[in-house]
Structures are given as structure tokens and as C-alpha cells.
N, C-alpha and C. Protein backbone atom coordinates (compact mmCIF):
# COMPACT_ATOMS: atom_id res chain seq x y z
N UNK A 1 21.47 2.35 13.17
CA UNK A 1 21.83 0.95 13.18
C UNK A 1 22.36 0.53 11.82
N UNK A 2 21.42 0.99 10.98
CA UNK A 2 22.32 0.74 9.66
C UNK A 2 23.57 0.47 9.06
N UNK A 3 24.13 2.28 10.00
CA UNK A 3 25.48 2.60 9.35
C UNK A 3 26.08 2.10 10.60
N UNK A 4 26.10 0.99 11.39
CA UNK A 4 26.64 0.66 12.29
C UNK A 4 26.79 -0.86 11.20
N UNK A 5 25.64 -1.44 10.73
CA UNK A 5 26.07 -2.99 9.71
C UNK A 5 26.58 -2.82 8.83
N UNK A 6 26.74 -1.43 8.07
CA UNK A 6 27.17 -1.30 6.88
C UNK A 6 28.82 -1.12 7.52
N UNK A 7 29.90 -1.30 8.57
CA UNK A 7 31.21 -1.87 8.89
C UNK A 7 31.27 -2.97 9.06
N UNK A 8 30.44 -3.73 8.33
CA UNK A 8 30.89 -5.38 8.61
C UNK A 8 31.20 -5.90 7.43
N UNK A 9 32.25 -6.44 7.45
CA UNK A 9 32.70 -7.20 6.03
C UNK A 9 31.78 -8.22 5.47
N UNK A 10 31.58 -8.75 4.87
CA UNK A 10 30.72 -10.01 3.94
C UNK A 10 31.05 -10.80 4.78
N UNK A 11 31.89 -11.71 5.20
CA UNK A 11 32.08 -13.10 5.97
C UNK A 11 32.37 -12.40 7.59
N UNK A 12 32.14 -11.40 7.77
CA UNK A 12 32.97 -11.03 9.66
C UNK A 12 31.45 -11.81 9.95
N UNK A 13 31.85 -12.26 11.74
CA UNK A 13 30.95 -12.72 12.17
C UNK A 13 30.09 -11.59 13.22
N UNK A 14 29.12 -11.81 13.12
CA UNK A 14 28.65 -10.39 14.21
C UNK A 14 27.57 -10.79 15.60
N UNK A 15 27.80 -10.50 16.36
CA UNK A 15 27.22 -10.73 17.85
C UNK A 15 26.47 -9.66 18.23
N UNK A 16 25.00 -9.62 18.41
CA UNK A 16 24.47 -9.11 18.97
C UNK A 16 24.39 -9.25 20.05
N UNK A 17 24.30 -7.94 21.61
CA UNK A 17 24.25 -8.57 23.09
C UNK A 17 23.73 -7.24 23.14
N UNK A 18 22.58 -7.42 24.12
CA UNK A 18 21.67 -6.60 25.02
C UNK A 18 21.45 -7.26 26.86
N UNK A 19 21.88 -6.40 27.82
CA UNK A 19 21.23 -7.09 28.77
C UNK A 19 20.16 -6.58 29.44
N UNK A 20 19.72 -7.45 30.08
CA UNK A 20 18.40 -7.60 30.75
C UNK A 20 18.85 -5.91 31.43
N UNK A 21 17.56 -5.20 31.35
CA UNK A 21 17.91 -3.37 32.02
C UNK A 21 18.41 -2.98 31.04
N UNK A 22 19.18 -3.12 30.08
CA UNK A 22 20.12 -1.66 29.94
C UNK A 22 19.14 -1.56 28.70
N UNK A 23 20.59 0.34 28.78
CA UNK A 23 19.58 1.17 27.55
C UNK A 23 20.61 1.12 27.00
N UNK A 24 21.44 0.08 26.53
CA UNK A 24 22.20 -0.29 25.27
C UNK A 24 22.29 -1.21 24.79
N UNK A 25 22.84 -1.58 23.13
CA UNK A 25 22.73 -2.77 22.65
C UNK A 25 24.30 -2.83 22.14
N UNK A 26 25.03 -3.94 22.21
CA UNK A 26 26.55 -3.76 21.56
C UNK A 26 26.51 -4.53 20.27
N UNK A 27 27.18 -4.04 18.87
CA UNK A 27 27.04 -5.14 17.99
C UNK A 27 29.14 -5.25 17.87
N UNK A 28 29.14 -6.55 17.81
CA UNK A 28 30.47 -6.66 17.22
C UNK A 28 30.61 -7.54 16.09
N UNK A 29 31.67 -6.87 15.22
CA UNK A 29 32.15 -7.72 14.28
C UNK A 29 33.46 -8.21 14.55
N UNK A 30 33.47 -9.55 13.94
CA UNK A 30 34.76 -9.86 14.07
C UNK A 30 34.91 -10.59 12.59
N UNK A 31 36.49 -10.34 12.17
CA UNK A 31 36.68 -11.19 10.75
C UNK A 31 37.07 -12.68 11.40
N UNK A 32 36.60 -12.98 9.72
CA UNK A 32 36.90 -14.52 10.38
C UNK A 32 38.73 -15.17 10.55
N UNK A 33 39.38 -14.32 10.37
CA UNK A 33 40.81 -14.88 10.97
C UNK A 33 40.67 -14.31 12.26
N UNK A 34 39.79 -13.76 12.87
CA UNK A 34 39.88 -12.82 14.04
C UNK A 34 41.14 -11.33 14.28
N UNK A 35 41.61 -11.06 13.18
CA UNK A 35 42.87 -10.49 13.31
C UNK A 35 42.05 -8.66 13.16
N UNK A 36 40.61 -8.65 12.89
CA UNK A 36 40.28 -7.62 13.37
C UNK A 36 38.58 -7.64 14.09
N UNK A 37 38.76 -6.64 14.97
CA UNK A 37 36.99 -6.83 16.10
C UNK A 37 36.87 -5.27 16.20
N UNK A 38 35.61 -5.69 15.54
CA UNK A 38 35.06 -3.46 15.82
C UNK A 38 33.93 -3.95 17.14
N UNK A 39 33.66 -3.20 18.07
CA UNK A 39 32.57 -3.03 18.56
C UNK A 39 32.01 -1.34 18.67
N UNK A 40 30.74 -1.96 18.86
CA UNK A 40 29.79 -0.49 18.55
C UNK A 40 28.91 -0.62 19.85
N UNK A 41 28.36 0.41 20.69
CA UNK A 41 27.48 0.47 21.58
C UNK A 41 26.21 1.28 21.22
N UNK A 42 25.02 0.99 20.94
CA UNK A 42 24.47 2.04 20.57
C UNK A 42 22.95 2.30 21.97
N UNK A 43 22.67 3.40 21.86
CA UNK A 43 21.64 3.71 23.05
C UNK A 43 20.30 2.90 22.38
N UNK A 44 19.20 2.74 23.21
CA UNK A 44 18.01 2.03 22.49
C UNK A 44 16.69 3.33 22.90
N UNK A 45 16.15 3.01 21.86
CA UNK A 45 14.95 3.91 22.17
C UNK A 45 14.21 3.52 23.26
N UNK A 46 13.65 4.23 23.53
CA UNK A 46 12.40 4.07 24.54
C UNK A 46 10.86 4.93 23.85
N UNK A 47 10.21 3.92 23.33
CA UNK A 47 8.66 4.53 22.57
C UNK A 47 7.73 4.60 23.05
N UNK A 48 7.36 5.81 23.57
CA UNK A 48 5.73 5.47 24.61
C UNK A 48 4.58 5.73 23.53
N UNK A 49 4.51 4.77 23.11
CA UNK A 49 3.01 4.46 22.65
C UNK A 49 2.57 3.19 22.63
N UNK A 50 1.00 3.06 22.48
CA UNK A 50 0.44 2.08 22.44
C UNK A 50 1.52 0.77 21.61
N UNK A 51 0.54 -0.15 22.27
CA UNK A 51 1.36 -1.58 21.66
C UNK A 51 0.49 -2.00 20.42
N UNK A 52 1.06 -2.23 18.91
CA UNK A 52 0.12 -2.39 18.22
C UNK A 52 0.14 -3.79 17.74
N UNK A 53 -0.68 -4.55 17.88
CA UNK A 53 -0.84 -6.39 17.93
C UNK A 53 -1.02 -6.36 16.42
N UNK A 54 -0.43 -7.64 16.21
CA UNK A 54 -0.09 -7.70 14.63
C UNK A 54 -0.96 -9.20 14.38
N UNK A 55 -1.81 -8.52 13.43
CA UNK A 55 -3.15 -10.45 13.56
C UNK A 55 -2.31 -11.23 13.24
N UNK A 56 -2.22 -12.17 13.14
CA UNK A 56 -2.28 -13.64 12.13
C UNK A 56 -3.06 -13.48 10.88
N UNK A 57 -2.87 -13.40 10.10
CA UNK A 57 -3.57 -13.32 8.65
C UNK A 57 -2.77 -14.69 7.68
N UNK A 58 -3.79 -14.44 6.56
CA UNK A 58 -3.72 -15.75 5.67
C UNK A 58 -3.94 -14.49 4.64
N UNK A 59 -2.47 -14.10 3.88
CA UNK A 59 -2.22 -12.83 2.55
C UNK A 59 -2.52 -13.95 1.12
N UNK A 60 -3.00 -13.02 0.82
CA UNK A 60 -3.38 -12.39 -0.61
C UNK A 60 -2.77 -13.18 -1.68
N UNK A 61 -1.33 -12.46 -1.60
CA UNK A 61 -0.38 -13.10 -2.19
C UNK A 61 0.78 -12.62 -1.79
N UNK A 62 2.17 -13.98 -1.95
CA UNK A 62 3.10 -14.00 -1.99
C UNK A 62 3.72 -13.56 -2.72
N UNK A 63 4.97 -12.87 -2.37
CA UNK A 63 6.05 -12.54 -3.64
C UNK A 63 7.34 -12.91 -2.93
N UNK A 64 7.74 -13.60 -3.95
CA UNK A 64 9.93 -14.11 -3.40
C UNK A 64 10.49 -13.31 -4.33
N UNK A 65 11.40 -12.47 -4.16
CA UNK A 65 12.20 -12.17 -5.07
C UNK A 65 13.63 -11.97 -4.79
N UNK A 66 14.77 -11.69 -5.46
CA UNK A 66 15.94 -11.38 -4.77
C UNK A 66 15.82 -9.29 -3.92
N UNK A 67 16.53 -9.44 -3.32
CA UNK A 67 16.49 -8.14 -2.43
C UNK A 67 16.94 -7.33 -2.94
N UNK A 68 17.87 -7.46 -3.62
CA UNK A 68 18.84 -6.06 -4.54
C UNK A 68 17.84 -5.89 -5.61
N UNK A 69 17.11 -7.08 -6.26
CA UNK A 69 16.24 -6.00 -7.27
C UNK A 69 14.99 -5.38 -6.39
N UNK A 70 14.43 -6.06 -5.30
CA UNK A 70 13.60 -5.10 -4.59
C UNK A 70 13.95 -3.65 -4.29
N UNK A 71 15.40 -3.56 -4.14
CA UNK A 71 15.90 -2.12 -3.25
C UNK A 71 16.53 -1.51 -4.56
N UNK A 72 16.28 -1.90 -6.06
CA UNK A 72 16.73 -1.30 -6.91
C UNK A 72 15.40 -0.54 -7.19
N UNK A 73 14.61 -1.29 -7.36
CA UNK A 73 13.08 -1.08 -8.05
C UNK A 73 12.60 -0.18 -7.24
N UNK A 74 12.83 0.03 -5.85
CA UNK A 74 11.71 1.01 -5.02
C UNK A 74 12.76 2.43 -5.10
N UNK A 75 14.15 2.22 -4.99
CA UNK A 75 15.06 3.65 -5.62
C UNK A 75 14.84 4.53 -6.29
N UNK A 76 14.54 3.74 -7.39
CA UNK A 76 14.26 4.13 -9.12
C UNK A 76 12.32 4.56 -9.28
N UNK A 77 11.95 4.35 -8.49
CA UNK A 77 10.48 5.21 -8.35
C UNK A 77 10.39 6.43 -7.64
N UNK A 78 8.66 6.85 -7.63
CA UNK A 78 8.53 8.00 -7.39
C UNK A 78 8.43 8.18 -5.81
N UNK A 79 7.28 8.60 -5.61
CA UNK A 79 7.07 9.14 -3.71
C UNK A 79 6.13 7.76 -3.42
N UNK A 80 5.48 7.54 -3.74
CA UNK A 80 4.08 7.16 -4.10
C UNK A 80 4.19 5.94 -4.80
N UNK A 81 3.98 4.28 -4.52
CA UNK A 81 4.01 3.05 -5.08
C UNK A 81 3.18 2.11 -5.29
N UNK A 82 2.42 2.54 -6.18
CA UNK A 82 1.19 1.16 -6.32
C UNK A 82 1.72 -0.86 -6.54
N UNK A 83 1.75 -1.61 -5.74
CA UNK A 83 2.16 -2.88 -5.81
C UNK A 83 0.54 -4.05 -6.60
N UNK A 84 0.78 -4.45 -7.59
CA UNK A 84 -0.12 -5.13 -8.37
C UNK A 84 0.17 -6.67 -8.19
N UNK A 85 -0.09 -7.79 -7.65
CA UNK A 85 0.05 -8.70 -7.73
C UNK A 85 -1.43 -9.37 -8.71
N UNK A 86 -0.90 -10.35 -10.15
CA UNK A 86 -1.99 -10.77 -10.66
C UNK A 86 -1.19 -12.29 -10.88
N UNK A 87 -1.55 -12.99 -12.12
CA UNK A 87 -1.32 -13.83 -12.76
C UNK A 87 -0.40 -13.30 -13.59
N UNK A 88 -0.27 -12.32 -14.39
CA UNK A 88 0.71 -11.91 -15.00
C UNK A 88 2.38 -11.70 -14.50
N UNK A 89 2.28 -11.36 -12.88
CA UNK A 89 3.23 -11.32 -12.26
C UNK A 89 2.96 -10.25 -11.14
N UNK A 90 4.33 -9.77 -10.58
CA UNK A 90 4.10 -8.35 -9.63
C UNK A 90 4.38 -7.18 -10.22
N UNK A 91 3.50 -5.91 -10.02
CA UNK A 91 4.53 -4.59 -10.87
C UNK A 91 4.19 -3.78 -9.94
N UNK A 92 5.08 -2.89 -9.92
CA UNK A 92 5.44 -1.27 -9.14
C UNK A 92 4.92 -0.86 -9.97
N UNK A 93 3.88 0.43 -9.97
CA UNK A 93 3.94 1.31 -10.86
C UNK A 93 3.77 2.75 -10.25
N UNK A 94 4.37 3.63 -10.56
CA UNK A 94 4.10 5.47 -9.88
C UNK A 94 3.92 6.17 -11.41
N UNK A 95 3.38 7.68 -10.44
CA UNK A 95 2.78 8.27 -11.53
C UNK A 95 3.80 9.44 -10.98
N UNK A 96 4.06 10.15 -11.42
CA UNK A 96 4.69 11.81 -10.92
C UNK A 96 4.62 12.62 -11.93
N UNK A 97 5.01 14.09 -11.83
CA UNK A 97 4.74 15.31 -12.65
C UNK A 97 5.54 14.85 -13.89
N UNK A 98 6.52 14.02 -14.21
CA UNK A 98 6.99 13.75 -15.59
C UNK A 98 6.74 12.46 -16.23
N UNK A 99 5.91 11.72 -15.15
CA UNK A 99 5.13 10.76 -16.45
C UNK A 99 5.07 9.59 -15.43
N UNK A 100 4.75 8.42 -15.78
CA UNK A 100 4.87 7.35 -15.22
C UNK A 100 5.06 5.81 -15.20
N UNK A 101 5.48 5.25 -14.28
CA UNK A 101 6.64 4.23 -14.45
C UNK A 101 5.97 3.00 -14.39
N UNK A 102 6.12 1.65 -14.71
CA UNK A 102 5.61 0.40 -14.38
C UNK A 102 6.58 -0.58 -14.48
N UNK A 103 7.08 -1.40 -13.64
CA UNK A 103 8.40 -2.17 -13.61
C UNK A 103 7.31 -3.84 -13.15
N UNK A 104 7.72 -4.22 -14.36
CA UNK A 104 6.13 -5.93 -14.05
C UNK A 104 8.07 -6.59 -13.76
N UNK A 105 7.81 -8.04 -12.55
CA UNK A 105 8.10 -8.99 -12.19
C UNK A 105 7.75 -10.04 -12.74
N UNK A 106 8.45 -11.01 -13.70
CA UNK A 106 7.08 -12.22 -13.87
C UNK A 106 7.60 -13.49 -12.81
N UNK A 107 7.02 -14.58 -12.73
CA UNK A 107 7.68 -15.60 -12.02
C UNK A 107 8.59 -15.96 -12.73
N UNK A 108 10.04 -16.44 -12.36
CA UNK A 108 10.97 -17.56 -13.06
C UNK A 108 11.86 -18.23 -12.09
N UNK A 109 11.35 -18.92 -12.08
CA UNK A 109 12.44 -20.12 -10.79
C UNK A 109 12.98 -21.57 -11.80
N UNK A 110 12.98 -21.02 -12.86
CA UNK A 110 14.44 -21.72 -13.83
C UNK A 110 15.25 -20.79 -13.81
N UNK A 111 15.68 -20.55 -12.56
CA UNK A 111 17.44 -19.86 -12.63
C UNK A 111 18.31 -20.86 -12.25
N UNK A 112 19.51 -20.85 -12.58
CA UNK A 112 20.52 -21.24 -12.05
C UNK A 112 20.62 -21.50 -10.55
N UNK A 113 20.48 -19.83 -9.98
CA UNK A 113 20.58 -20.27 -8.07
C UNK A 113 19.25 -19.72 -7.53
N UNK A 114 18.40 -20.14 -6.29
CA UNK A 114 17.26 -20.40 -6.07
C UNK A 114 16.96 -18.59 -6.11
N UNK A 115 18.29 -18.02 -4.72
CA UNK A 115 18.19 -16.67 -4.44
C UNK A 115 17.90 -15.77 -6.08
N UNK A 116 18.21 -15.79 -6.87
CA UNK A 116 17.63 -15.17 -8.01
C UNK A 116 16.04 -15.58 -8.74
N UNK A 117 15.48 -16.56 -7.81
CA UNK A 117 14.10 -16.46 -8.83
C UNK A 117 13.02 -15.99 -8.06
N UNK A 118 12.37 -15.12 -9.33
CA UNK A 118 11.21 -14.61 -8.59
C UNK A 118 9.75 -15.60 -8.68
N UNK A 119 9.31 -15.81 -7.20
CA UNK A 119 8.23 -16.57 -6.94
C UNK A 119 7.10 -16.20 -6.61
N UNK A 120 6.06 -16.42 -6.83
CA UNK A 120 4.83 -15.71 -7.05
C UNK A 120 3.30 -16.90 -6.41
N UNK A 121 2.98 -16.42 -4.98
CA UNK A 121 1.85 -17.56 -4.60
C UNK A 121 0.63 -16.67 -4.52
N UNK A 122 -0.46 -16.68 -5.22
CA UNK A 122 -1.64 -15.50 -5.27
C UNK A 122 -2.50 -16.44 -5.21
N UNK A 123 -3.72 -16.10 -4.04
CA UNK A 123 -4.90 -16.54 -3.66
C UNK A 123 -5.62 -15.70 -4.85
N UNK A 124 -5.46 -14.83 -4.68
CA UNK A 124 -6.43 -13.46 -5.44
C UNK A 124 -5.69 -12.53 -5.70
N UNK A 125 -5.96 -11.45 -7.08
CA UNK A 125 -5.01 -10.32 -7.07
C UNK A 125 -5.11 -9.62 -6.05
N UNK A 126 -4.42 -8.55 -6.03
CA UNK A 126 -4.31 -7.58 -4.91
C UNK A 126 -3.80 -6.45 -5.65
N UNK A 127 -4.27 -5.39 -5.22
CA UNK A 127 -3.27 -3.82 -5.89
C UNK A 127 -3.64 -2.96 -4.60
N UNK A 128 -2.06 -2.38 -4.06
CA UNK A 128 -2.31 -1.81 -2.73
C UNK A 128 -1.09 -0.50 -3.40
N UNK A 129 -1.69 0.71 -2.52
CA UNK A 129 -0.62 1.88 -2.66
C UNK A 129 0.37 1.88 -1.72
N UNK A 130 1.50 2.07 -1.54
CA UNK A 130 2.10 2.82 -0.33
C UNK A 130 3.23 3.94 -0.53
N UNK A 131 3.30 4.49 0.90
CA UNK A 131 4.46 5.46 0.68
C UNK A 131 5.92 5.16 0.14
N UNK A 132 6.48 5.50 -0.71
CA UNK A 132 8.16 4.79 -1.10
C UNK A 132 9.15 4.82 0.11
N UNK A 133 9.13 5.78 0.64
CA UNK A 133 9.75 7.04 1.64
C UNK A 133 10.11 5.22 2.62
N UNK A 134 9.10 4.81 3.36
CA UNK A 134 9.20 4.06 4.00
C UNK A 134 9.46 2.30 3.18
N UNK A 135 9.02 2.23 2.20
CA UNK A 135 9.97 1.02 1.47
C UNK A 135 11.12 1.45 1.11
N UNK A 136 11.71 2.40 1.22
CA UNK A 136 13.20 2.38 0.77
C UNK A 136 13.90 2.52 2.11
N UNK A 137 13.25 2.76 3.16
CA UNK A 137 13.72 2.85 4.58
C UNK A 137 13.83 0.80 4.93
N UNK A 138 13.15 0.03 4.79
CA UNK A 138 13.13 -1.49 4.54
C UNK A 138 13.91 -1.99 3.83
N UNK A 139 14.53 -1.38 2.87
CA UNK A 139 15.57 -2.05 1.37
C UNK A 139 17.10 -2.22 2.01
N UNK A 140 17.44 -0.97 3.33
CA UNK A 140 18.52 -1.06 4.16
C UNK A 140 18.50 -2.47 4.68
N UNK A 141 17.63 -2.97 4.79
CA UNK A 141 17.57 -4.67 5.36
C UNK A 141 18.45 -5.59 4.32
N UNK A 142 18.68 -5.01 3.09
CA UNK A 142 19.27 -5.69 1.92
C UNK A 142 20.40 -6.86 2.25
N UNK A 143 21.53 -5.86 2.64
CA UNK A 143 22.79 -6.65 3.17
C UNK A 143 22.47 -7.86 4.00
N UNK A 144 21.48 -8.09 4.55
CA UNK A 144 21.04 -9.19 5.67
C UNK A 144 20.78 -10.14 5.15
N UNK A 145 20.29 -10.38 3.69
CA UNK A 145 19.31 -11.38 3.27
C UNK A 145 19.47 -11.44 1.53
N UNK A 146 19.41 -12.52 0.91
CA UNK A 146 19.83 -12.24 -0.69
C UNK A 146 17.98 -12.09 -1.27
N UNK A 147 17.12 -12.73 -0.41
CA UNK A 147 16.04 -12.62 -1.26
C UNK A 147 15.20 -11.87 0.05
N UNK A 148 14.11 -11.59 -0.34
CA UNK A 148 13.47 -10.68 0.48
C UNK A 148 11.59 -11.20 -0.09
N UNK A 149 10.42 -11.56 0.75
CA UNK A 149 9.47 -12.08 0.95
C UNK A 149 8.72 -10.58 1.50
N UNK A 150 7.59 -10.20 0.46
CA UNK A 150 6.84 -9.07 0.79
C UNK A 150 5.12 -9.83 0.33
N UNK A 151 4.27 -10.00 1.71
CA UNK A 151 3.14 -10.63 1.38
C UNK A 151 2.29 -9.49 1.55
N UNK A 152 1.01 -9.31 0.75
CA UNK A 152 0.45 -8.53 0.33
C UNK A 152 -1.53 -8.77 0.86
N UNK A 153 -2.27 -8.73 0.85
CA UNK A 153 -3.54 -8.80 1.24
C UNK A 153 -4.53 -6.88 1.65
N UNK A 154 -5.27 -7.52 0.49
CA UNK A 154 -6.97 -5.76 1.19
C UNK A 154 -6.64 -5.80 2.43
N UNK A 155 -6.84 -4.83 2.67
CA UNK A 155 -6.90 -4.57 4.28
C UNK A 155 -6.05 -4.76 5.17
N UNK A 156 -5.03 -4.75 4.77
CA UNK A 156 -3.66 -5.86 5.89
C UNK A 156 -2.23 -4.70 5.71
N UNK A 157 -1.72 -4.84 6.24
CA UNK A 157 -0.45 -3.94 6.45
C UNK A 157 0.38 -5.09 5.58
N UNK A 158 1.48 -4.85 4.74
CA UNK A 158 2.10 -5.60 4.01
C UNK A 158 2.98 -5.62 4.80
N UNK A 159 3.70 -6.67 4.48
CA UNK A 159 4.64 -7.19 5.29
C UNK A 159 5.99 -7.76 4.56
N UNK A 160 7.23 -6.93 4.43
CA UNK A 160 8.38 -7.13 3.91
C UNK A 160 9.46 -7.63 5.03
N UNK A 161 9.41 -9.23 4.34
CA UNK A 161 10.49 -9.95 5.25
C UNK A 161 11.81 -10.43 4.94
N UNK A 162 13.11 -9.97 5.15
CA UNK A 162 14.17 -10.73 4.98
C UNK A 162 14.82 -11.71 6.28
N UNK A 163 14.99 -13.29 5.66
CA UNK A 163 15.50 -14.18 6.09
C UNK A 163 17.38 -13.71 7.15
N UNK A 164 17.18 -13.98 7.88
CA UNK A 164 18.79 -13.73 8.27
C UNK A 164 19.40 -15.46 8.41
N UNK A 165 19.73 -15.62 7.36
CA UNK A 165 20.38 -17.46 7.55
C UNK A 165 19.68 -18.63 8.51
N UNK A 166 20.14 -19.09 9.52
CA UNK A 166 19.27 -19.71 10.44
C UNK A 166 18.93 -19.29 11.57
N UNK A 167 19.46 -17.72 11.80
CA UNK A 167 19.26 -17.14 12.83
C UNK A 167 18.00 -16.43 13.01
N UNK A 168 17.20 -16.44 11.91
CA UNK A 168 15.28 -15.61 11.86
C UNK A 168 15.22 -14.77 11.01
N UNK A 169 14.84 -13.70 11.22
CA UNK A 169 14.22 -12.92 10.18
C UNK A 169 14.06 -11.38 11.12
N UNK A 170 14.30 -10.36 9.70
CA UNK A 170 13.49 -8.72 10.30
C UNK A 170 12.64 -8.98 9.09
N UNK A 171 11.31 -8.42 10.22
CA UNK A 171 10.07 -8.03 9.42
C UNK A 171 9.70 -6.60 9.34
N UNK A 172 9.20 -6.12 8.88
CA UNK A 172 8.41 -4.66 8.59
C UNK A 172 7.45 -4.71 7.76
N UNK A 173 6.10 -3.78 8.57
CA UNK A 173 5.20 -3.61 8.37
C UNK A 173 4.47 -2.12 7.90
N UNK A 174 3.86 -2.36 7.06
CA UNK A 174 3.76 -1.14 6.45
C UNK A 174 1.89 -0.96 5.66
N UNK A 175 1.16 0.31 6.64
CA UNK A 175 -0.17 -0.18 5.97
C UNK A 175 -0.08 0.25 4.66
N UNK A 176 -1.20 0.41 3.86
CA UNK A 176 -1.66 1.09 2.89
C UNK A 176 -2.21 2.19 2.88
N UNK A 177 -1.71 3.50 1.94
CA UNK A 177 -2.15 4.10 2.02
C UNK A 177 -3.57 4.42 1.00
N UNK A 178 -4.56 4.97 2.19
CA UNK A 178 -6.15 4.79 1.67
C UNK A 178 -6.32 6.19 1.09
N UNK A 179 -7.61 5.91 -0.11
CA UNK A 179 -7.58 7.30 -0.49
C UNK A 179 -7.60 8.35 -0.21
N UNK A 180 -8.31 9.02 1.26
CA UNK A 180 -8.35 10.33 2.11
C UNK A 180 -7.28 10.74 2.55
N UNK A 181 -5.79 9.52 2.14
CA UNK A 181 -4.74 10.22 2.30
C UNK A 181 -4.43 10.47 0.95
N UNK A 182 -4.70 10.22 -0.22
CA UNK A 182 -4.17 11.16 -1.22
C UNK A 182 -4.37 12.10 -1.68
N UNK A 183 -5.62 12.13 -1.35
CA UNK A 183 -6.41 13.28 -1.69
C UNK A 183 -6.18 14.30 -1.06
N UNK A 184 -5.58 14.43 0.47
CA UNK A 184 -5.10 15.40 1.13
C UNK A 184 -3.72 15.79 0.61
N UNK A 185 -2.91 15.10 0.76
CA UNK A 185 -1.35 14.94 -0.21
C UNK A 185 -1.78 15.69 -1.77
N UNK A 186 -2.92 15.69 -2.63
CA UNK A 186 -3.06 16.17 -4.17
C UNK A 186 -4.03 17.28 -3.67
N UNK A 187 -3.80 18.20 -3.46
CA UNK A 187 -5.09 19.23 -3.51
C UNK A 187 -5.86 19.90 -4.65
């Protein structure tokens, strides 16, 4: 699906259509003089597994930031991403065989345009691990959205959301990984 959005120009307009039954979804672009229209058909999965219900929760803490530095910051790390939300701000930090990294966020919403400031709402700190592998699989959401909303909470699957204009939002969810998985992963 990706490399199906990544043929759409900045201003083309794009139509999603699925119908009721089928096992396809069509996306089209069209520019806005209309003088060009791609369409794409793509097959849809079919996943047999359980349905997994997603609570209602009240997170930890908030983070706003713009999306390109989210999908810069999780690039430029290792396998492995510890997320720190305090008072000080948010930081990535990884460790790997040549040393290790810490990239701190602080709040600043004295920017110029809103999409560039990073915003910061914390009930309580939080410091959660996860796999990169799958936040950099989420950062493809980039093009959709200029800022990108990742809420954080113990125990809770984090949740990285980009806005799509007034049309909603893609979310992704992603748990934490707990220590009996690193310890298997470090022998």
C-alpha cells in the first residue's frame, strides 16, 4: 500500500473505494487540473485470527511532534528503542555493539507554524522499550500527516497516530517489549 501512496503528487486528490464483498480496494489519484488519473487495484488480506479489542485508556503521556522528525529519529537508531517521557521532555535512546544513542525532544510551541512544535501532556513519566523494526514500519504513515501523536502509558500498547486532514486518522499500535523478551533476544 505504501508504494501504491508514494505515486501521488502533494496536491493530487485521492479516492479510496472498497465494495461491500470484494477482495479489492481501488485507490485513485487524480491531479488537481485533472489532466492526469492513476488508478491502482490492490487484493485485501484476509487474517484469521482472533479479534484483538483495543481498551479505552486514559495514557500516561502525550507527545505532538512533527512526523518527519519522528521518521528521522526512529531511522537513525538501533533495533531496539527505549521512549522516556519526563518533565525534561521525550528521548529515544538505544544501546548497540558500538555505543549508544539518546536523541531528548524538549517542548516548544513558540514556533512559527503549529505543525513544527513539539508538545508534551504527562500525567506521570513513563519509559517503555519497543522494537524499531515496527516503528519504522509506522513512519511510512509520514506523507499522510505533518505531525504525528504517539501516547504512551505502563502497561498499554502505545499508540502512534497521524491525523489525515478532516478525513480521520491511521492509528497503530504497538506493545512493549517486556523483559523475557530481551533476555531471550541477548543470550
Amino acid at each position: 500500500m505504501s508504494k501504491m501512496l508514494k505515486c501521488a503528487g502533494n496536491d493530487d486528490i485521492i479516492t479510496i473505494k472498497a465494495d461491500d464483498g470484494s477482495d479489492t480496494v481501488t485507490f485513485m489519484f487524480e491531479s488537481p487540473t485533472q489532466d492526469k488519473i492513476a488508478d491502482f487495484e490492490m487484493k485485501l488480506m484476509d487474517i484469521d485470527s482472533e479479534h484483538l479489542g483495543i481498551p479505552e485508556a486514559e495514557y500516561h503521556a502525550i507527545v505532538r511532534m512533527p512526523s518527519s522528525e519522528f521518521a528521522r529519529i526512529c531511522k537513525d537508531l538501533s533495533s531496539i528503542v527505549v521512549i522516556s517521557v519526563t518533565k525534561e521532555g521525550v528521548k529515544f535512546s538505544t544501546r548497540g555493539d558500538i555505543g549508544t544513542a539518546n536523541i531528548v525532544c524538549r517542548q516548544n510551541s513558540t514556533v512559527d507554524k503549529p505543525e513544527e512544535a513539539t508538545v508534551i501532556e504527562m500525567n506521570e513519566p513513563v519509559s517503555l522499550t519497543f522494537a524499531l523494526r515496527y516503528m519504522n514500519s509506522f513512519t511510512k504513515a509520514t506523507p499522510l500527516s505533518n505531525t504525528v501523536t504517539i501516547s504512551l502509558s505502563s502497561e498499554l500498547p502505545v499508540v502512534v497516530e497521524y491525523k489525515i486532514a478532516e478525513m480521520g486518522y491511521v492509528r497503530f499500535y504497538l506493545a512493549p517489549k517486556i523483559e523475557e523478551d530481551e533476555e531471550e533476544t541477548n543470550p
